[in-house]
Structures are given as C-alpha cells and as structure tokens.
C-alpha atoms as a PDB file:
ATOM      1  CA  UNK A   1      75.390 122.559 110.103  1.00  0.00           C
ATOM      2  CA  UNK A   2      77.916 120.012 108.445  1.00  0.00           C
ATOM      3  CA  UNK A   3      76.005 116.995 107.125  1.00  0.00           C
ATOM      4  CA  UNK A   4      78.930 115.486 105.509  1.00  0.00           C
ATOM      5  CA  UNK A   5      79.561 114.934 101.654  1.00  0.00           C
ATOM      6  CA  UNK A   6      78.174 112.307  99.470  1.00  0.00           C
ATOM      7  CA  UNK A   7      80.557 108.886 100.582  1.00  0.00           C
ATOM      8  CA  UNK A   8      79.021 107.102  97.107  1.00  0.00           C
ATOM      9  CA  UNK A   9      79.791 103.644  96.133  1.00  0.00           C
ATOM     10  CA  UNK A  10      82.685 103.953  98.444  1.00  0.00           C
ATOM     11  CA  UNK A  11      81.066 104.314 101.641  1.00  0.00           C
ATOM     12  CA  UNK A  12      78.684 102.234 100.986  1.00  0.00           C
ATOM     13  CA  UNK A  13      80.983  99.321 100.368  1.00  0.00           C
ATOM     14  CA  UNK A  14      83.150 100.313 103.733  1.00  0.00           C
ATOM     15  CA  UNK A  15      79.475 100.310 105.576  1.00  0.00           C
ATOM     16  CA  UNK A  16      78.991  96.788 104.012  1.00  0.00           C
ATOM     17  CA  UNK A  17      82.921  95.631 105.212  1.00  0.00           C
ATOM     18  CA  UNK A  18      82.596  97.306 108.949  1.00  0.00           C
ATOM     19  CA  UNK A  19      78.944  96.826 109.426  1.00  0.00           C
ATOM     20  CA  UNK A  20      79.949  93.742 111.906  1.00  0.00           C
ATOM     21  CA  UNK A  21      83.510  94.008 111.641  1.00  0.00           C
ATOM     22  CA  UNK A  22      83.041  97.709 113.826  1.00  0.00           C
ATOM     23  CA  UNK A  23      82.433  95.753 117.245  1.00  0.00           C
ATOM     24  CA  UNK A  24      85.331  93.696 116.892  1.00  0.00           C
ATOM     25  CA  UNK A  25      87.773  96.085 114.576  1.00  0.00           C
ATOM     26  CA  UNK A  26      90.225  97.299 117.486  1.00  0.00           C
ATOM     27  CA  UNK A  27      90.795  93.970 119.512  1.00  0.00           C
ATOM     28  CA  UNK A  28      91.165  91.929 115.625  1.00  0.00           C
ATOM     29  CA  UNK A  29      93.526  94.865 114.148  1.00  0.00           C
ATOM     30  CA  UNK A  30      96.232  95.160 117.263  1.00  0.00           C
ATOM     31  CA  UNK A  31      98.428  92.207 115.575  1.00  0.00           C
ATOM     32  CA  UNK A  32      98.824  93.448 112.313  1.00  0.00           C
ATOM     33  CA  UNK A  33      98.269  97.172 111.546  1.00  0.00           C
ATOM     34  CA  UNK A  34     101.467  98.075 112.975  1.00  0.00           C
ATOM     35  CA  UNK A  35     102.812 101.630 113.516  1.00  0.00           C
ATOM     36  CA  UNK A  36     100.088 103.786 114.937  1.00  0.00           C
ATOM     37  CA  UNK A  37     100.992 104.404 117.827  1.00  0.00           C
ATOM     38  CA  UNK A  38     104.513 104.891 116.595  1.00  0.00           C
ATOM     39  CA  UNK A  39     102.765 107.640 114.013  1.00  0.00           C
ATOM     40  CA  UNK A  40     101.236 109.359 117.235  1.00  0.00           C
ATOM     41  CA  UNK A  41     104.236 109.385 119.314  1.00  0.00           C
ATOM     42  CA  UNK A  42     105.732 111.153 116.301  1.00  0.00           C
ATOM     43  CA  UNK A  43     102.875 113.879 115.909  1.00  0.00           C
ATOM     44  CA  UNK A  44     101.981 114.487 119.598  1.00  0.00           C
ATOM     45  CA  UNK A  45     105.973 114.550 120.795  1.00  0.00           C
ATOM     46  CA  UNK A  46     105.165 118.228 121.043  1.00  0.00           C
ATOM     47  CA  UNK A  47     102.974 119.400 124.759  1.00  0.00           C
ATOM     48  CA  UNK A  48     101.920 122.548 123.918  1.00  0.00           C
ATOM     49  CA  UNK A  49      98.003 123.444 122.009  1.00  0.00           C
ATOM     50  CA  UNK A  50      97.720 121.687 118.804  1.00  0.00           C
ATOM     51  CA  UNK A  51      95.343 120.411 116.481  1.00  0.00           C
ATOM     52  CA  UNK A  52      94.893 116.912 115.066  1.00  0.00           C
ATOM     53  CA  UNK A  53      93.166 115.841 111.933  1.00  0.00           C
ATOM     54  CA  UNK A  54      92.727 112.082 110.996  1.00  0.00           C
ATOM     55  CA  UNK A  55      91.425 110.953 107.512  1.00  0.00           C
ATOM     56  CA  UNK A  56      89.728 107.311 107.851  1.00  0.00           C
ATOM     57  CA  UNK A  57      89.395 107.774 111.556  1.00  0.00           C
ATOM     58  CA  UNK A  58      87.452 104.680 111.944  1.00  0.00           C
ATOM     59  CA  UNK A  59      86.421 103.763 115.204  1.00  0.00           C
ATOM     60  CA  UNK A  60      88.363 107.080 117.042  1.00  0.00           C
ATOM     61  CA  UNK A  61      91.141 105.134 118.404  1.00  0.00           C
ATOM     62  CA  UNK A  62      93.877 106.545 117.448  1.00  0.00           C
ATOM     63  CA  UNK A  63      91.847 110.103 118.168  1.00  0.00           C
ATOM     64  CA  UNK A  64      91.225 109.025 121.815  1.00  0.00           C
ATOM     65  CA  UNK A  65      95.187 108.231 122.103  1.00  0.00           C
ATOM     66  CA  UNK A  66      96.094 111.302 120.458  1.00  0.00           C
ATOM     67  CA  UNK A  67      94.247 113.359 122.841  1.00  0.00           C
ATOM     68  CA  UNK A  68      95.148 111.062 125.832  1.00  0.00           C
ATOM     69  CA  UNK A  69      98.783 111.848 124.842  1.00  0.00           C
ATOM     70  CA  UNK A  70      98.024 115.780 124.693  1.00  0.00           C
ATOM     71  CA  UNK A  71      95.530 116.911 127.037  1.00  0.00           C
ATOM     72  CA  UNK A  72      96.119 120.159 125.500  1.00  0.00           C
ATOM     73  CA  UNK A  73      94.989 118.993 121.731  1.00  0.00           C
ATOM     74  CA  UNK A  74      92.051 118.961 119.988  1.00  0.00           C
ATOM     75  CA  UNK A  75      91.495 116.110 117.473  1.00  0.00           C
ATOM     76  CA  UNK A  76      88.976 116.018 114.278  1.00  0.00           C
ATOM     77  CA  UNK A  77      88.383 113.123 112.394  1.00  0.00           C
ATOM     78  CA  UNK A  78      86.734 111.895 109.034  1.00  0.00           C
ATOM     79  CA  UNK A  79      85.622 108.585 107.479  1.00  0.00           C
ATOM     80  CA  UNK A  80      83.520 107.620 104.895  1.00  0.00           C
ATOM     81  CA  UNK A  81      81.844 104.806 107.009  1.00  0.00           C
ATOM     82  CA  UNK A  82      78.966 105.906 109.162  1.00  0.00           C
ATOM     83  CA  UNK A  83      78.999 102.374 110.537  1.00  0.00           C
ATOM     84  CA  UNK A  84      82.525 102.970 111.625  1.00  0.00           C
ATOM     85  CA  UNK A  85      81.858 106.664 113.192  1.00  0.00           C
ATOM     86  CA  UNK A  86      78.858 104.988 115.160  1.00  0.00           C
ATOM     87  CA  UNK A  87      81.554 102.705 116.833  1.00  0.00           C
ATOM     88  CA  UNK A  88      83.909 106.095 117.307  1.00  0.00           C
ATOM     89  CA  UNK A  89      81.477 107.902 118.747  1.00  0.00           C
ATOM     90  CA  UNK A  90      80.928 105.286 121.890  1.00  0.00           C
ATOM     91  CA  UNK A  91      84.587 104.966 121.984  1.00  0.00           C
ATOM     92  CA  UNK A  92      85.203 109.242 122.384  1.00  0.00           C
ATOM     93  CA  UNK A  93      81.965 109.385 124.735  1.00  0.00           C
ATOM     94  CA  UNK A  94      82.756 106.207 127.096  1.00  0.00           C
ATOM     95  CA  UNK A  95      86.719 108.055 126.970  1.00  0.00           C
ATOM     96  CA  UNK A  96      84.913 111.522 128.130  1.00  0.00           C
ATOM     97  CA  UNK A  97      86.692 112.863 125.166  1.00  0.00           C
ATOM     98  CA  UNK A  98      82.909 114.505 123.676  1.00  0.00           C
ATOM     99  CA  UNK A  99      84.366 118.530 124.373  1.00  0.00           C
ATOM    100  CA  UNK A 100      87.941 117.702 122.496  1.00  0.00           C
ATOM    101  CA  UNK A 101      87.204 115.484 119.345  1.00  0.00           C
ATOM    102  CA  UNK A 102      84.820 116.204 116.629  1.00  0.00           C
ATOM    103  CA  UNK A 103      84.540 113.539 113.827  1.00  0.00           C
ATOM    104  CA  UNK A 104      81.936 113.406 110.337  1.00  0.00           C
ATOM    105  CA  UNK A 105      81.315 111.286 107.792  1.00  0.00           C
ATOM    106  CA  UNK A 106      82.681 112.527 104.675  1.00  0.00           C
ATOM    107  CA  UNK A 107      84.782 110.830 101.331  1.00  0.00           C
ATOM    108  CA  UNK A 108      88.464 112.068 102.143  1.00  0.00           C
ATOM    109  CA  UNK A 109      88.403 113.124  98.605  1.00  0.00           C
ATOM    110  CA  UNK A 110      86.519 115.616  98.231  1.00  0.00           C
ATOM    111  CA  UNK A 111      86.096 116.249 102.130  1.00  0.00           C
ATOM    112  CA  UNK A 112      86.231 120.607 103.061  1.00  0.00           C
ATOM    113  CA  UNK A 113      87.262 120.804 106.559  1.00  0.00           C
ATOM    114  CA  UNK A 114      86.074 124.720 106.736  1.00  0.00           C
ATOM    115  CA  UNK A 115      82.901 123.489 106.188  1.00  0.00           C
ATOM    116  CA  UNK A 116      82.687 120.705 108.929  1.00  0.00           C
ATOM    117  CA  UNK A 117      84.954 122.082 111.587  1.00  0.00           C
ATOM    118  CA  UNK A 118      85.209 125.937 110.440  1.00  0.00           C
ATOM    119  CA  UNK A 119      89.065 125.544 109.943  1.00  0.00           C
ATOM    120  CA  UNK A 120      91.359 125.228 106.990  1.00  0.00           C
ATOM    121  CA  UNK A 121      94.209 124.254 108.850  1.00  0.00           C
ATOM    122  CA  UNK A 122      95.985 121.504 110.852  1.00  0.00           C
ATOM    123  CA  UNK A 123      98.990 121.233 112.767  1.00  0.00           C
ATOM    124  CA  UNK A 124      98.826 117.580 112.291  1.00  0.00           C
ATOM    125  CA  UNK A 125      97.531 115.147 109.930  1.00  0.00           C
ATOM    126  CA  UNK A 126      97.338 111.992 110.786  1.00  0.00           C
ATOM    127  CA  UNK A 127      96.608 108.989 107.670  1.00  0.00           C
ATOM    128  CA  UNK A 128      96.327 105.506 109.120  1.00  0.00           C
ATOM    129  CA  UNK A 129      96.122 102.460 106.714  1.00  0.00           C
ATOM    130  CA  UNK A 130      93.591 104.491 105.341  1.00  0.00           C
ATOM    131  CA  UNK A 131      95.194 105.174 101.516  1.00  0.00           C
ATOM    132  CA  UNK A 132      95.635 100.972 101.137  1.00  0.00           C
ATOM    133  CA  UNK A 133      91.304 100.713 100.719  1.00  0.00           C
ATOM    134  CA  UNK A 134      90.486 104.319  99.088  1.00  0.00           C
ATOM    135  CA  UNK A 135      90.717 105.276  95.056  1.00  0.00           C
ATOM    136  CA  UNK A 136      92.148 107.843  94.145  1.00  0.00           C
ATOM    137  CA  UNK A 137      94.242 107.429  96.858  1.00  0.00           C
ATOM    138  CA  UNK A 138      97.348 109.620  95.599  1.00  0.00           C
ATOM    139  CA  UNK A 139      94.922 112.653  95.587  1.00  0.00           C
ATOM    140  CA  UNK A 140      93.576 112.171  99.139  1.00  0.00           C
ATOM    141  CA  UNK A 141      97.057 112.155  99.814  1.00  0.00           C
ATOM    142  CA  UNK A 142      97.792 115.308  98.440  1.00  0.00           C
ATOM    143  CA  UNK A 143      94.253 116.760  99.850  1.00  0.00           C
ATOM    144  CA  UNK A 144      96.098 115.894 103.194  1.00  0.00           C
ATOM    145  CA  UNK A 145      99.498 117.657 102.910  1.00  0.00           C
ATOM    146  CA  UNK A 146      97.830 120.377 101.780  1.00  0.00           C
ATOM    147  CA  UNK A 147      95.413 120.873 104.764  1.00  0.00           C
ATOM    148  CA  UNK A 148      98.712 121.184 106.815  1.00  0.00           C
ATOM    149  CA  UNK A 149      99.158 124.273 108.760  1.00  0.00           C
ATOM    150  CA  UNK A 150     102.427 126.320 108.908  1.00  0.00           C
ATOM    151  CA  UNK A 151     105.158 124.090 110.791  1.00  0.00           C
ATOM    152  CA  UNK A 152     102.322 121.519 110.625  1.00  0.00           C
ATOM    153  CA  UNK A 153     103.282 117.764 110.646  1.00  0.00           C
ATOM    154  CA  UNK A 154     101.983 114.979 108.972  1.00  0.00           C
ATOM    155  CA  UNK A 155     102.159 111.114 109.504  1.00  0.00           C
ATOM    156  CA  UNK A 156     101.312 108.561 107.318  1.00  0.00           C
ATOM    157  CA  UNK A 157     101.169 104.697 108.160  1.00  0.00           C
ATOM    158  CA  UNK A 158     100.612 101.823 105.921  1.00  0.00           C
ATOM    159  CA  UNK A 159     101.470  98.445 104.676  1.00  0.00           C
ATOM    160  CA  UNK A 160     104.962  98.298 103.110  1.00  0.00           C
ATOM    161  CA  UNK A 161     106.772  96.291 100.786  1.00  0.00           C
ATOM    162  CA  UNK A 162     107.306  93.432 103.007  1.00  0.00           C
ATOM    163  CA  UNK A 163     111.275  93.307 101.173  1.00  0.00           C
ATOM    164  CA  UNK A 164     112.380  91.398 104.379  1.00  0.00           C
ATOM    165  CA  UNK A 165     109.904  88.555 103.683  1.00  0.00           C
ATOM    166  CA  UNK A 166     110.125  85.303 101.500  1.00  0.00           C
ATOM    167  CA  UNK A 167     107.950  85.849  98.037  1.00  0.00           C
ATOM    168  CA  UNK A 168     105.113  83.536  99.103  1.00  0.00           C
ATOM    169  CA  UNK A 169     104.515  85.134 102.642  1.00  0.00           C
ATOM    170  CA  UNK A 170     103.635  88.129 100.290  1.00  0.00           C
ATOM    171  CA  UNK A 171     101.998  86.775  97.999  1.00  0.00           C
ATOM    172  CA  UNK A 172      99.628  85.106 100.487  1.00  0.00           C
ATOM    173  CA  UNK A 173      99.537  88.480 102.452  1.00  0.00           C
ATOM    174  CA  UNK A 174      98.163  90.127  99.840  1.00  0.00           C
ATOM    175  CA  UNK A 175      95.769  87.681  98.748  1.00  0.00           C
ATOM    176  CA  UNK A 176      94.526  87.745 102.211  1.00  0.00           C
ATOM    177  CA  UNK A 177      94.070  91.713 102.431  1.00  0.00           C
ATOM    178  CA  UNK A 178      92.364  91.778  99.099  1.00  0.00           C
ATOM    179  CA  UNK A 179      89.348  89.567 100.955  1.00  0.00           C
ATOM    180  CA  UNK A 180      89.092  92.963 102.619  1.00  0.00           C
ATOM    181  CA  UNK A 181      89.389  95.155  99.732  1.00  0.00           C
ATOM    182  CA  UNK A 182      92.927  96.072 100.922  1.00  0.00           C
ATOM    183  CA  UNK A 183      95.937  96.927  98.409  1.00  0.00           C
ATOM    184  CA  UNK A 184      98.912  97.545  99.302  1.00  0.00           C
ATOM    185  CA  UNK A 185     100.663 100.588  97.340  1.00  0.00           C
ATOM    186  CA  UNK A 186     104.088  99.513  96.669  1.00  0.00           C
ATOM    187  CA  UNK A 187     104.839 103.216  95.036  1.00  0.00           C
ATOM    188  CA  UNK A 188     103.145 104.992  98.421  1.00  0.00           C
ATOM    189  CA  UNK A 189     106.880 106.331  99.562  1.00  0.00           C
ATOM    190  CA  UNK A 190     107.666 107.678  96.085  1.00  0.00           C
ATOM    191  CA  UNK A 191     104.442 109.100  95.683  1.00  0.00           C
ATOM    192  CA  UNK A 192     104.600 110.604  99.287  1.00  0.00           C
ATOM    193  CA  UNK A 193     107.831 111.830  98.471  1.00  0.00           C
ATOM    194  CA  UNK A 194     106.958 114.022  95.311  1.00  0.00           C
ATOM    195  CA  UNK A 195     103.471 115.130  96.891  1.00  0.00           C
ATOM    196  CA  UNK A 196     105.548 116.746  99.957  1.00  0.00           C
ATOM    197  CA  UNK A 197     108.249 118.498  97.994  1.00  0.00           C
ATOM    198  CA  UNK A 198     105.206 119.500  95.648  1.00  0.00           C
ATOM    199  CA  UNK A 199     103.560 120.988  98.023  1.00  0.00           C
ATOM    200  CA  UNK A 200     106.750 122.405  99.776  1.00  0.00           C
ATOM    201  CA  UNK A 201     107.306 120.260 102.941  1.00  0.00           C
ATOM    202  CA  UNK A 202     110.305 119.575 104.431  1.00  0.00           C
ATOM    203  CA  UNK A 203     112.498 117.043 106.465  1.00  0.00           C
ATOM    204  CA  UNK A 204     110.982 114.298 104.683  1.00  0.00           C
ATOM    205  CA  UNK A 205     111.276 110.472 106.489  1.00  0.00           C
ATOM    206  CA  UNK A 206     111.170 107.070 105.651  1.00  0.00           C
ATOM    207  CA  UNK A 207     110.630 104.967 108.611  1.00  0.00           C
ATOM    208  CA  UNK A 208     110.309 101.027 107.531  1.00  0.00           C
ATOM    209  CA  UNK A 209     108.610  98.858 110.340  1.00  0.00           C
ATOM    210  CA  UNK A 210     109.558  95.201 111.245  1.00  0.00           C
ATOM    211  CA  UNK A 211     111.378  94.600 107.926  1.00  0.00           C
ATOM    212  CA  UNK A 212     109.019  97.016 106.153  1.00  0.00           C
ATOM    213  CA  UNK A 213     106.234  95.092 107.308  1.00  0.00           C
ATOM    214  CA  UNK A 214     104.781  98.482 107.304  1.00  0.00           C
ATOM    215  CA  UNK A 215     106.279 101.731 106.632  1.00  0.00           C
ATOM    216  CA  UNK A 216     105.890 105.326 108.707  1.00  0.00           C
ATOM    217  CA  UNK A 217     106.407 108.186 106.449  1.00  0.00           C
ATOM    218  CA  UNK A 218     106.483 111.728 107.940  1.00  0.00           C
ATOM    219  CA  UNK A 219     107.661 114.604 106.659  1.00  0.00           C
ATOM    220  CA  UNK A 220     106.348 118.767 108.345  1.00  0.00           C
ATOM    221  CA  UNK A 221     106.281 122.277 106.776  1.00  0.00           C
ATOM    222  CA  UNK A 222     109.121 124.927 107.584  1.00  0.00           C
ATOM    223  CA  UNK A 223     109.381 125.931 111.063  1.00  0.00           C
ATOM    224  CA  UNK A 224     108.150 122.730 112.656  1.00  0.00           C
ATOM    225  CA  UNK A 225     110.596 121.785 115.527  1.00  0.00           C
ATOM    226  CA  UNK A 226     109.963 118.316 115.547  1.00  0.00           C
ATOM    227  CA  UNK A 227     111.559 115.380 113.036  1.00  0.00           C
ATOM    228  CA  UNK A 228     114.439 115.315 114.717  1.00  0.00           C
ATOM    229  CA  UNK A 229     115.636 111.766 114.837  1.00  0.00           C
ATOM    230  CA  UNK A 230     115.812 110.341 111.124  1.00  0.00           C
ATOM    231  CA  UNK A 231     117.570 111.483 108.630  1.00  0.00           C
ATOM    232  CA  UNK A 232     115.913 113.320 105.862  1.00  0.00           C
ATOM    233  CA  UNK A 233     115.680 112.230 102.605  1.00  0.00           C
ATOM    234  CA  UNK A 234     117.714 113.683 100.486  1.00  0.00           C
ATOM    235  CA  UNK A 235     117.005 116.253  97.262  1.00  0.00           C
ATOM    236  CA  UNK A 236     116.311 113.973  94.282  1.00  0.00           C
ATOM    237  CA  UNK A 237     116.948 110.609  96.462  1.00  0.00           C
ATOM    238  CA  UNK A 238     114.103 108.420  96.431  1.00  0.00           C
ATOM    239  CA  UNK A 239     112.754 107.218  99.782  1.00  0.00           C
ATOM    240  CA  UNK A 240     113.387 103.748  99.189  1.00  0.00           C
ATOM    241  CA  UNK A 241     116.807 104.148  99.196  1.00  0.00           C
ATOM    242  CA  UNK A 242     117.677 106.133 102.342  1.00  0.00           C
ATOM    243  CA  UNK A 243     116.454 103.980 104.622  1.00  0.00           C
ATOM    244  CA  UNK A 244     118.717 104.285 108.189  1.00  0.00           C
ATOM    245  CA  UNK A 245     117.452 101.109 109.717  1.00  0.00           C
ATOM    246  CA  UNK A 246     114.313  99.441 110.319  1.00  0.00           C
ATOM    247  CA  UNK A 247     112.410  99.363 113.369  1.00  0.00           C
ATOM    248  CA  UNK A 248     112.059  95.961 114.453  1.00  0.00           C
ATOM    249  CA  UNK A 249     109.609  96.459 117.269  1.00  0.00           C
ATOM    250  CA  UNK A 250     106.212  95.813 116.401  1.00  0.00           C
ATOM    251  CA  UNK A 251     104.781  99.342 117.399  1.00  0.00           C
ATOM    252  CA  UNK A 252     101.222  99.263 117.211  1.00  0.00           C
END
C-alpha cells in the first residue's frame, strides 16, 4: 500500500500555512487565483475515458470539477499537505466522487505515481498555482510533462507578470503573496517552453489572463486532438512574445 513519500520541511510548512486556512481556502481563493476552470475546460474539452492527474491538488476542487465535467474520467491527485488532503477528502466524499478520484500525500518532486496509483501515465496533467510555493519548482515541472501519456495534455496555471498593471500594484501584489510564501516566477513561460520541446511536446500555448494577471500555458504530446484554438508558439520564439490576445474574463 502507498503511504506517500517523505513531504520534509516542505510539507510541514504547507501543513503550518493550510492548517486553518483549509476550511476557508475555496470560498477566500475564488477572487484571485484565476484560470482554473479555464485550465479544465481546456483538458476535459474531450468526452470520451481519460485520466486526470493534479500536482498540489489541495482541497480536490478542481478534481471534483474535472470529474463533474467528464463523468467518464478518472482523476488522481497529490499534495504535500495532509492538512489540505483532509479538506479534499470531505470535499470528493460529500461530491460522491470516492469510486473516481484517488489523491496521496506526497512532495511533487520526487512523487512515483506507479507506486501510488499503479500507473505511469496520464492523459492529463493538471498544475494549479502549485509551482509559485514549491522549490525546485522547474523540476516538478519537468516531473509533470514527463508523466504525460501519448497524445496526453497538460495545463499549467499560475500568476503572471501582471505587464498590464502600474509598477506599485505589483509591487504590493507581491509583497502580499510572499505573507503566504507565494513567488511569482516571472521566467515560468520560458521555462515551460524549453521543458515541453525537451521533452518533445507539441502545439505549445501561451494564454495570458486579465492582462496577464495570470497566465494558462498548455501545450500536449503528438496525436492529441485537442489545442485547437491558439496559435502555437513558434520554433525558437519565446512565449512571451506570441501572445494572440489576452483573455479579459476573469475565469476562475
């Protein structure tokens, strides 16, 4: 049986952050982590039997909407917090989603989904403002590209630049997040961008979010049938700079 992996110093400090913060995280976080729903619509577009994996699942949110959006998935999810996956597991049970998500605690670095859900692969990956509060972030994003499964998909959502915002809204943005051990990474679209092509994925996108508020990046292994409606990035163009217009609703 799957007992998770050793969460460290990080988990502890996320169990310290979300220890009270659990009860209240969904109804606090609907104003300003923007895109997640956007990042589902994206990754569940298609009806037939797929599978879902979320790193930093928290509460099982966006894993109950995924699987309310395809009653024909099945969703797995992972977090370092065990305070967090107490609050997701009272959110999948009082959703009567027990039989069709399975979540653990594990550190998305170093996390081995054969050994908690006997598969190695996904058909979507889902990484929700999840690589903003983890080290090593870059290689839990490759960890996550890499767990894709052949014409697999994956979506990640997270703060942006905020470009379309005066200098001291930022500044006092970010000195707000930080009280929550949140950083921004300013590079994440480059970094996405090389870690696909890396790891050979295809029709990569760049989708900014209320004037890159936030910013939805996607981007799927050959064969995938999806990603139709951006443009992709082009070969050696950085993400930054293909950017087809912004999506000014505040998608949640």
């Amino acid at each position: 049986m799957f007992r998770g992996t050793d969460v460290g110093a990080h988990g502890a400090l996320m169990n310290e952050i979300y220890r009270r913060q659990r009860h209240i995280y969904d109804l606090t976080r609907r104003g300003y982590l923007l895109g997640r729903d956007l990042a589902l619509q994206e990754l569940m577009a298609h009806g037939g039997p797929l599978n879902l994996l979320e790193l930093g699942c928290g509460t099982g949110r966006n894993l109950v909407r995924a699987a309310r959006m395809n009653p024909r998935s099945s969703c797995f999810g992972v977090d370092a917090s065990s305070e967090m996956l107490l609050t997701a597991r009272r959110n999948i049970a009082r959703a009567r989603l027990d039989g069709r998500i399975r979540i653990v605690q594990g550190d998305a670095r170093r996390f081995v989904a054969q050994e908690a859900f006997a598969r190695m692969r996904f058909d979507r990956v889902l990484v929700s403002y999840m690589l903003s509060m983890v080290p090593g972030w870059e290689e839990v994003l490759e960890r996550a590209i890499a767990q894709l499964a052949p014409g697999g998909m994956i979506a990640v959502v997270d703060f942006g630049s905020r470009s379309g915002y005066p200098a001291v809204f930022d500044r006092l943005f970010r000195a707000w997040l930080a009280r929550f051990h949140v950083t921004p990474r300013d590079d994440l679209d480059a970094v996405f961008e090389h870690r696909a092509r890396k790891l050979g994925l295809a029709a990569i996108r760049f989708r900014p979010i209320c004037r890159d508020y936030a910013v939805l990046l996607l981007a799927s292994r050959p064969g995938c049938a999806l990603l139709h409606t951006h443009a992709p990035i082009a070969p050696g163009a950085s993400a930054s700079a293909v950017v087809r217009g912004d999506t000014a609703t505040a998608a949640r």
